[in-house]
Protein backbone atom coordinates (compact mmCIF):
# COMPACT_ATOMS: atom_id res chain seq x y z
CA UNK A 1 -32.99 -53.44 53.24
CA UNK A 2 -34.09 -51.04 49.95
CA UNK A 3 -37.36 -50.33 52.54
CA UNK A 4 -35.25 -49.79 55.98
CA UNK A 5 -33.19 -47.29 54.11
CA UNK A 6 -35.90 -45.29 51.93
CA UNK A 7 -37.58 -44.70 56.10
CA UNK A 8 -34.48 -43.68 57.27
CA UNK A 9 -33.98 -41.27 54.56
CA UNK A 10 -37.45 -40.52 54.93
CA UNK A 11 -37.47 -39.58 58.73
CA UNK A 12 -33.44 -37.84 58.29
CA UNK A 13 -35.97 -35.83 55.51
CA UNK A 14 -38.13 -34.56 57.99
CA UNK A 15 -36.14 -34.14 60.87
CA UNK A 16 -33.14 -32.22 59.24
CA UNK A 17 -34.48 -30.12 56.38
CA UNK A 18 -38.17 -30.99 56.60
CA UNK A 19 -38.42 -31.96 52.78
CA UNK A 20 -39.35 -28.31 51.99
CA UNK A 21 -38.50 -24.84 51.41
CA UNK A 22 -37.71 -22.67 54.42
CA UNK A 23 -40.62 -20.70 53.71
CA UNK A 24 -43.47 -22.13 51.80
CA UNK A 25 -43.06 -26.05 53.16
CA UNK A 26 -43.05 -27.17 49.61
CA UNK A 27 -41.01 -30.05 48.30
CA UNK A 28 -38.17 -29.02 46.75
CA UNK A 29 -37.77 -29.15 43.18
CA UNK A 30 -34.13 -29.26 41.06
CA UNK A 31 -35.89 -26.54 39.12
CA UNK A 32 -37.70 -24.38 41.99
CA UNK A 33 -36.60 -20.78 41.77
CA UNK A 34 -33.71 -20.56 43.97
CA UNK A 35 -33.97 -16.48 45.35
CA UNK A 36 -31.49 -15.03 47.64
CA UNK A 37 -32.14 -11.96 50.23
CA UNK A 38 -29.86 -9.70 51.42
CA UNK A 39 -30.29 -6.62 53.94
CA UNK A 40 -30.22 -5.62 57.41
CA UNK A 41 -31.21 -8.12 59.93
CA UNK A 42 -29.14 -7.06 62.97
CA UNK A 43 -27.95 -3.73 63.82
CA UNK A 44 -29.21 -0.34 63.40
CA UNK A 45 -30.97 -0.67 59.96
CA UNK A 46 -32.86 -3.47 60.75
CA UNK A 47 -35.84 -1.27 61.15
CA UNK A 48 -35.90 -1.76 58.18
CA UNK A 49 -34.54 -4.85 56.59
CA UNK A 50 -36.89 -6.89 59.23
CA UNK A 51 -40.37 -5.17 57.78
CA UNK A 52 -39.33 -5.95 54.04
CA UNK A 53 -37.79 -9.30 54.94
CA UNK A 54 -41.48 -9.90 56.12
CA UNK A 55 -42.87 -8.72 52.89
CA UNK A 56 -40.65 -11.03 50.66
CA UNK A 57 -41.80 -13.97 53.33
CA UNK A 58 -45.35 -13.37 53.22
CA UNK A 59 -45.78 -13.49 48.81
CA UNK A 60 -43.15 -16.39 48.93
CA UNK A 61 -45.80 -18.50 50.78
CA UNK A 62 -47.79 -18.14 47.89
CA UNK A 63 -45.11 -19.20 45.14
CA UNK A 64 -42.88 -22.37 44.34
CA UNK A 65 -39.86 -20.85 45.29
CA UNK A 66 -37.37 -21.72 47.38
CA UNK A 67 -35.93 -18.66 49.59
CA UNK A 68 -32.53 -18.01 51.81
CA UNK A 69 -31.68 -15.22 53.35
CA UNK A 70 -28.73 -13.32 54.27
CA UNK A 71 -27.87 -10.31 56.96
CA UNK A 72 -26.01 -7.69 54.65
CA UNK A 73 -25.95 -5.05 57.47
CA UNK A 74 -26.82 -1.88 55.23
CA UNK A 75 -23.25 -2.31 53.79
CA UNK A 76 -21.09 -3.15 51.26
CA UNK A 77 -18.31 -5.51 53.19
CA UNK A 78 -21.12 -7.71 54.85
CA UNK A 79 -23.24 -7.97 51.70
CA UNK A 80 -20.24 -8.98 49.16
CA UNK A 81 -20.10 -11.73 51.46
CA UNK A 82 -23.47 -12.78 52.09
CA UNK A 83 -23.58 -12.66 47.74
CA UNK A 84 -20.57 -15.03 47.84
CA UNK A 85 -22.52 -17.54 49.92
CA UNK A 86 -26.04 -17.45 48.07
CA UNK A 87 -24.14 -17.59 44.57
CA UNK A 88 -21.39 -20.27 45.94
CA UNK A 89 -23.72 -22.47 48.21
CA UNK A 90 -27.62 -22.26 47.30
CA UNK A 91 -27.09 -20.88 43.98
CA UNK A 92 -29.35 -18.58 43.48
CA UNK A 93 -31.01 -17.13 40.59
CA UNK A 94 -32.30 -14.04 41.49
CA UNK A 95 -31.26 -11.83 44.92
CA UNK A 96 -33.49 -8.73 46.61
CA UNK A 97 -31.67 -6.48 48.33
CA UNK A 98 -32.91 -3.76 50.89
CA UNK A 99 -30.11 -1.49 50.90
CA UNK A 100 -28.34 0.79 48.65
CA UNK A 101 -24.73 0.28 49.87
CA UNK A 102 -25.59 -3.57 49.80
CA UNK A 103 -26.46 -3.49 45.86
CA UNK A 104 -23.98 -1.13 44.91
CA UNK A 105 -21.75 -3.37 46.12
CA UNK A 106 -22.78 -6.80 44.74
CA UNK A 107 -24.36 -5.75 41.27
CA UNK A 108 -20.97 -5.13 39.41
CA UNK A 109 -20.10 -9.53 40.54
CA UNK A 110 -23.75 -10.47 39.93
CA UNK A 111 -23.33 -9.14 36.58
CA UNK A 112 -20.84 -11.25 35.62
CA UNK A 113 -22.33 -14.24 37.53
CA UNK A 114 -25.64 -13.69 35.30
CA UNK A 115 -27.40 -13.18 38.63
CA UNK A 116 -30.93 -10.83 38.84
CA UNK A 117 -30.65 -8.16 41.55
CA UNK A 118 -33.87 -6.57 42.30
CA UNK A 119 -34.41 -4.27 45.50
CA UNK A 120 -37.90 -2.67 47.10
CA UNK A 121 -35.72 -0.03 48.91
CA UNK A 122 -32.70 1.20 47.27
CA UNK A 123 -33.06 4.40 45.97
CA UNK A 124 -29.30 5.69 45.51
CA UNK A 125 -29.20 8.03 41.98
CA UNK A 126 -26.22 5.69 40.76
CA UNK A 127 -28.25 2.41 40.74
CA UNK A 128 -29.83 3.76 37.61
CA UNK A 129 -26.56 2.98 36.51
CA UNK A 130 -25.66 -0.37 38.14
CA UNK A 131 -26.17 -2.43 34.97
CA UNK A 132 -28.70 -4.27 32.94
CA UNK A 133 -29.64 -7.03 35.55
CA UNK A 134 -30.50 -4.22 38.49
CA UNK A 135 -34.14 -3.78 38.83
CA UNK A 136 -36.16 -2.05 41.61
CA UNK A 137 -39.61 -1.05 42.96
CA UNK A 138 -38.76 2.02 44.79
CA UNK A 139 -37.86 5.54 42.93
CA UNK A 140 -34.35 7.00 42.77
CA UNK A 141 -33.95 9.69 45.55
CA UNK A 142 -33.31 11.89 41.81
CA UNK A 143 -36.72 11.93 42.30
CA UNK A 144 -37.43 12.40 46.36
CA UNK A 145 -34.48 15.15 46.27
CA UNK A 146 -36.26 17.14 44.00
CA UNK A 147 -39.41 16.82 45.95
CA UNK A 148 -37.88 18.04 48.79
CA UNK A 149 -36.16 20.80 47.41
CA UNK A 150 -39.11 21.87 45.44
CA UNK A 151 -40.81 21.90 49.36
CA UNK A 152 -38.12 23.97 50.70
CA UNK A 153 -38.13 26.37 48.44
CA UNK A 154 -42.02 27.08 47.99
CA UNK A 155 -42.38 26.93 52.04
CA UNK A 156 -39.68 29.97 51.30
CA UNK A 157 -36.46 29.26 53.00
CA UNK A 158 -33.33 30.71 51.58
CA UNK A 159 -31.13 29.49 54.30
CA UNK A 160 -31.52 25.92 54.20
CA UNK A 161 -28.28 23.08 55.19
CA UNK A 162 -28.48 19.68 54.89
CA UNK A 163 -27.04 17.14 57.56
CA UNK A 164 -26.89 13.55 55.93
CA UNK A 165 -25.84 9.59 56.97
CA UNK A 166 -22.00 9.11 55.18
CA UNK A 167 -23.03 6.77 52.88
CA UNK A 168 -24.67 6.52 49.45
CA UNK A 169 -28.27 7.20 50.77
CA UNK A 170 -26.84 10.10 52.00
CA UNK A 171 -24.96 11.37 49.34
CA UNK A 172 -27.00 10.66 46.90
CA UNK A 173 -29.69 12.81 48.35
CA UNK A 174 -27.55 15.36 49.24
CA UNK A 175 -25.83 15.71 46.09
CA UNK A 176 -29.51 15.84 44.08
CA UNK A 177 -30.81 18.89 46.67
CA UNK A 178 -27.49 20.82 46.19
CA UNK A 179 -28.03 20.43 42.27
CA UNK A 180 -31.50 21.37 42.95
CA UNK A 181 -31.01 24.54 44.73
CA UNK A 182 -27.53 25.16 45.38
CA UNK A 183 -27.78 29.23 45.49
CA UNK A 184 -29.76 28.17 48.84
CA UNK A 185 -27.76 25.73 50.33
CA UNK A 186 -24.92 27.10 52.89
CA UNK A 187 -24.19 24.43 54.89
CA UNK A 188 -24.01 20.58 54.51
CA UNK A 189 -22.87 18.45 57.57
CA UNK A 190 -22.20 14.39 57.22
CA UNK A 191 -22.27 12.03 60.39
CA UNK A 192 -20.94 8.70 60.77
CA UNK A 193 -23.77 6.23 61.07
CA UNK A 194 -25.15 5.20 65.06
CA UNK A 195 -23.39 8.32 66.05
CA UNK A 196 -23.79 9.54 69.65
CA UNK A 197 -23.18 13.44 69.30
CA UNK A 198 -24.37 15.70 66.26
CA UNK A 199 -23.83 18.99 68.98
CA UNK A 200 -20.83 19.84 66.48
CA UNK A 201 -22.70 19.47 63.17
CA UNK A 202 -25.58 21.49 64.50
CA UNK A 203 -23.46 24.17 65.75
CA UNK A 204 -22.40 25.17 62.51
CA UNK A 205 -25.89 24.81 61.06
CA UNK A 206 -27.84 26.19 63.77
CA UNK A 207 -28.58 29.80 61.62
CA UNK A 208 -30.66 27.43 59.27
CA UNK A 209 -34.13 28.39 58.16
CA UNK A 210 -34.54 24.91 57.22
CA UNK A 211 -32.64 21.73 57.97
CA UNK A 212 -32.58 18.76 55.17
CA UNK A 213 -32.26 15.61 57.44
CA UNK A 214 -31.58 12.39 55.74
CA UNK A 215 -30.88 9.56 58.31
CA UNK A 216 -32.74 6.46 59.83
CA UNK A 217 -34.55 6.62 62.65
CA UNK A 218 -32.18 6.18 65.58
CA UNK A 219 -29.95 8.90 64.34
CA UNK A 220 -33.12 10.98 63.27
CA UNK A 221 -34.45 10.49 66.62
CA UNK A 222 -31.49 11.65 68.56
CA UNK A 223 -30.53 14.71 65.96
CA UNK A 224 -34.19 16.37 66.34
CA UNK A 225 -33.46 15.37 69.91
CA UNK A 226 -30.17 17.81 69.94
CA UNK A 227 -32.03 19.98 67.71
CA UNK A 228 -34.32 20.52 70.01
CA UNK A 229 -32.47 21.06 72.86
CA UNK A 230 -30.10 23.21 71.55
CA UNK A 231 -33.23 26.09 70.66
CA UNK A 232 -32.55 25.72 66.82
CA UNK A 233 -35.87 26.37 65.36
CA UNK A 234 -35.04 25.58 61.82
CA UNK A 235 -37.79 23.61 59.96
CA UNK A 236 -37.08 20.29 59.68
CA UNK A 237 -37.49 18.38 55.88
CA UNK A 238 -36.66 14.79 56.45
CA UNK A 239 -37.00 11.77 54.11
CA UNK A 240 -38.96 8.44 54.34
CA UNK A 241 -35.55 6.35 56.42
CA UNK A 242 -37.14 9.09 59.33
CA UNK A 243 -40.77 7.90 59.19
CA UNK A 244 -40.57 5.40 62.72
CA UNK A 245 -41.93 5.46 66.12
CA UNK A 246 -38.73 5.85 67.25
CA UNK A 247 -38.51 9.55 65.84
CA UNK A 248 -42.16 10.36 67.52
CA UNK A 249 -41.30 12.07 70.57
CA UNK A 250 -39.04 14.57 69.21
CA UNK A 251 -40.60 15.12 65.34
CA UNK A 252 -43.55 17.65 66.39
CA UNK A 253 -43.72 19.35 63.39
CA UNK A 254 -41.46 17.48 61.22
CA UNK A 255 -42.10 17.25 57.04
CA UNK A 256 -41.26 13.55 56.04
CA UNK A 257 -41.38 12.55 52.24
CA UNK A 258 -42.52 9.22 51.22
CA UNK A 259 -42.78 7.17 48.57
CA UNK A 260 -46.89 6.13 47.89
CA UNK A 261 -46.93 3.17 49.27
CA UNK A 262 -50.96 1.88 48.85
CA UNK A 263 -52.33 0.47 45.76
CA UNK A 264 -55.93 -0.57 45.45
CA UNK A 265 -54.93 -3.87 46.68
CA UNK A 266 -52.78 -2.68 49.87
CA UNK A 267 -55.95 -3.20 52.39
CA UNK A 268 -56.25 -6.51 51.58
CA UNK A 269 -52.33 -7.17 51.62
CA UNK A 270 -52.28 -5.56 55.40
CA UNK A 271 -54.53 -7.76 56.28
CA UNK A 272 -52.78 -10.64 55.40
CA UNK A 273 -49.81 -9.18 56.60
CA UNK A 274 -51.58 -8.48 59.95
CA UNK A 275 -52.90 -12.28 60.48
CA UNK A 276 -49.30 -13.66 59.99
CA UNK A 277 -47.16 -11.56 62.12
CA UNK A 278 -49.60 -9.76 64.68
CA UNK A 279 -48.24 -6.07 63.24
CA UNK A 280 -49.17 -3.89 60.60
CA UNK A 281 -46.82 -3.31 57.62
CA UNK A 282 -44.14 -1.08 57.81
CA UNK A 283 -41.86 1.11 55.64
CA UNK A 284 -41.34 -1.08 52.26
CA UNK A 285 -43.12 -3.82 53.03
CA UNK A 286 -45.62 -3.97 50.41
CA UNK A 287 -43.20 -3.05 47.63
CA UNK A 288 -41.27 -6.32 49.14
CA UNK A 289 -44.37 -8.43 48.49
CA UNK A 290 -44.39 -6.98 45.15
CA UNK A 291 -40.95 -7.60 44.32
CA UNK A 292 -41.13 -10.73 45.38
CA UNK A 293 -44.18 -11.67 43.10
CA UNK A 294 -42.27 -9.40 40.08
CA UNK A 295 -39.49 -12.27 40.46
CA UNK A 296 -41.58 -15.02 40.24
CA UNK A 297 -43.36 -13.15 37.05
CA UNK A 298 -39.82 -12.78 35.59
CA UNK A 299 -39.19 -16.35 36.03
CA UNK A 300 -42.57 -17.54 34.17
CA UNK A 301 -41.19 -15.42 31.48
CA UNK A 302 -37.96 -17.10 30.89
CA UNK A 303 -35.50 -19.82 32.06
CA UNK A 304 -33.28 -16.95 32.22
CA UNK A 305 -34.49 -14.98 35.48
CA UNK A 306 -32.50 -11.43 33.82
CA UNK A 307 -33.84 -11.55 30.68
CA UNK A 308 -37.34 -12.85 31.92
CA UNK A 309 -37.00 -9.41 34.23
CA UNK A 310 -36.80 -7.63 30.96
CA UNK A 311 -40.32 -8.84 29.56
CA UNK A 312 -42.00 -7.31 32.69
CA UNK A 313 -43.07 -3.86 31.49
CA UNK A 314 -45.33 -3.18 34.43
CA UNK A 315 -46.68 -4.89 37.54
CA UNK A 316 -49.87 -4.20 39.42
CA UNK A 317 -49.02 -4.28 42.80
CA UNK A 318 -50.16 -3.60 46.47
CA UNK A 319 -48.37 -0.94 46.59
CA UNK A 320 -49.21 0.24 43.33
CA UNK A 321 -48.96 0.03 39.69
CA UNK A 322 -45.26 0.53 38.28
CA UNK A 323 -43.85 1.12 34.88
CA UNK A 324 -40.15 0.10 34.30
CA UNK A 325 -38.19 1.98 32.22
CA UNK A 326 -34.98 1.16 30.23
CA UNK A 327 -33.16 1.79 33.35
CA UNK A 328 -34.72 -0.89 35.31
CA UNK A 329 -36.53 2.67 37.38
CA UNK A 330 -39.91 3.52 38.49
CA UNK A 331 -41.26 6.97 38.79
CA UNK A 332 -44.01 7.07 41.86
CA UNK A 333 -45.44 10.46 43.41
CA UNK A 334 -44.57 11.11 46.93
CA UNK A 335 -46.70 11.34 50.41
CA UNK A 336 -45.77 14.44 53.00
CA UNK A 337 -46.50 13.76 56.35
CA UNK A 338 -45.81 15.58 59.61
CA UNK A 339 -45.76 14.57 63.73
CA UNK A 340 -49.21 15.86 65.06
CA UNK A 341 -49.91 15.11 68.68
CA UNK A 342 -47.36 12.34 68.55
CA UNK A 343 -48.73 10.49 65.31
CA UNK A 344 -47.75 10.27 61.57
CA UNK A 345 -50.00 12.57 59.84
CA UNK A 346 -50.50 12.63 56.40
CA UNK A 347 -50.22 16.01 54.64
CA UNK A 348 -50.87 15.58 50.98
């Protein structure tokens, strides 16, 4: 009976949860880092969430850790409760999270749940802020506002408006140009995210020498599109949520900031990258991989995932070497590119 039972439980093993991880295939252990994901898998900032989700994938191959993952939509409401199920029902240890709104929201609970949060992509200002447990491997748009206004202003424009997503992204960056150069600023428009219309915004900013556009690529797309249309010859400044195909046909000309993205060992990592999904990586996706493999560091470091976070002054990346400071921040320098011909071109 003891031998019927054991093959029973053996095949209900391999036919329900296949006696692995979702991702790596390897058994299961009771004490297998347990990391959560949360960020845009459906809707509008997918673009996104879908290119670093890849990312954490590919490095988790490599590593005994057991992932789930979560669609937190780019907002606060959907990623509270995607948190509530990877605390409540996997149990996580550690959760990476794409997008700003999403760790905003969850890092004051996580905090108290003793819970690592640790994001590739956020860059709100306030994150710096978020608490002792908040790490990430992207720089605070402090840092890409100031590029961009420092741009502006040595390109020479005086007259310069900024027209911005309604949500922290947007804010944020808005809020660090306008500190940056507010004696030049006359104008700053906000639009609703997956908006269908930005005629009225642009009517009132149409006298612009330069435009500040900070949006993802579907609303990018459609506002240079209206831009366009409407003979408004302002220069446009965007920032790296603009840098997609989508934005192609109407960004002739277009400045995008970006954070450097290629280490000495990027090549090798879009190669890999390459050979598993049949694309090349995308926005984030090799500070993903990174993150990932900073989590797993953390967790060599200590029992305690937070605290192990702590001991990890620096990380050699793909995308880089980083430096973390007291904050749980990076500083990185920044790529310009423009649309040439219909490609991303890379300025400096």
């Amino acid at each position: 009976m003891r031998k019927i039972l054991g093959f029973i439980m053996i095949i209900m093993c391999l036919v329900f949860v296949g006696c692995g991880d979702k991702i790596t295939g390897q058994p299961v252990k009771d004490d297998m880092l347990k990391v959560g994901f949360i960020g845009p898998l459906t809707g509008d900032a997918a673009f996104i969430g879908e290119p670093i989700r890849k990312g954490v994938e590919l490095a988790a191959l490599d590593l005994e850790v057991e992932m789930f993952y979560q669609d937190g939509r780019c907002n606060g409401k959907d990623a509270l409760s995607a948190y509530r199920t990877l605390r409540d029902v996997h149990k996580v240890d550690a959760i990476i999270v794409v997008c700003s709104p999403e760790l905003l929201a969850i890092s004051p609970v996580a905090e108290l749940d003793g819970v690592l949060v640790i994001s590739p992509s956020a860059t709100a200002p306030s994150i710096t802020e978020a608490g002792e447990h908040v790490f990430r491997l992207a720089p605070s748009d402090a840092l890409q506002g100031k590029v961009g206004a420092k741009l502006m202003v040595e390109m020479g424009f005086s007259e310069i408006a900024v027209l911005h997503i309604s949500h922290d992204y947007g804010v944020g960056l808005r809020d660090v140009v306008k500190a940056e150069i507010g004696d030049k600023i006359f104008a700053t428009e906000s639009f609703e995210p997956d908006s269908k219309d930005f005629r009225t915004q642009l009517t009132k900013i149409k006298d612009a020498d330069a435009i500040y556009l900070v949006a993802f690529p579907k609303d990018a797309a459609l506002a240079l599109k209206q831009i366009k249309e409407m003979g408004i010859e302002a220069q446009v400044v965007a920032v790296e949520g603009a840098k997609d195909s989508e934005v192609l046909p109407f960004g002739e000309g277009i400045l995008i900031t970006v954070p450097m993205a290629e280490g000495d060992k990027y090549s090798d990592f879009a190669a890999k990258y390459l050979v598993k999904f049949g694309e090349a990586p995308k926005l984030y996706s090799g500070e993903a991989y990174d993150t990932m493999n900073v989590v797993a560091l953390a967790a060599e470091k200590s029992d305690d995932v937070v605290e192990g976070m702590k001991l990890v002054k620096s990380f050699d990346g793909v995308a880089g070497t980083v430096v973390f400071d007291a904050f749980g921040d990076i500083e990185k320098p920044y790529d310009l590119f423009t649309v040439e011909g219909g490609k991303f071109v890379k300025v400096q």
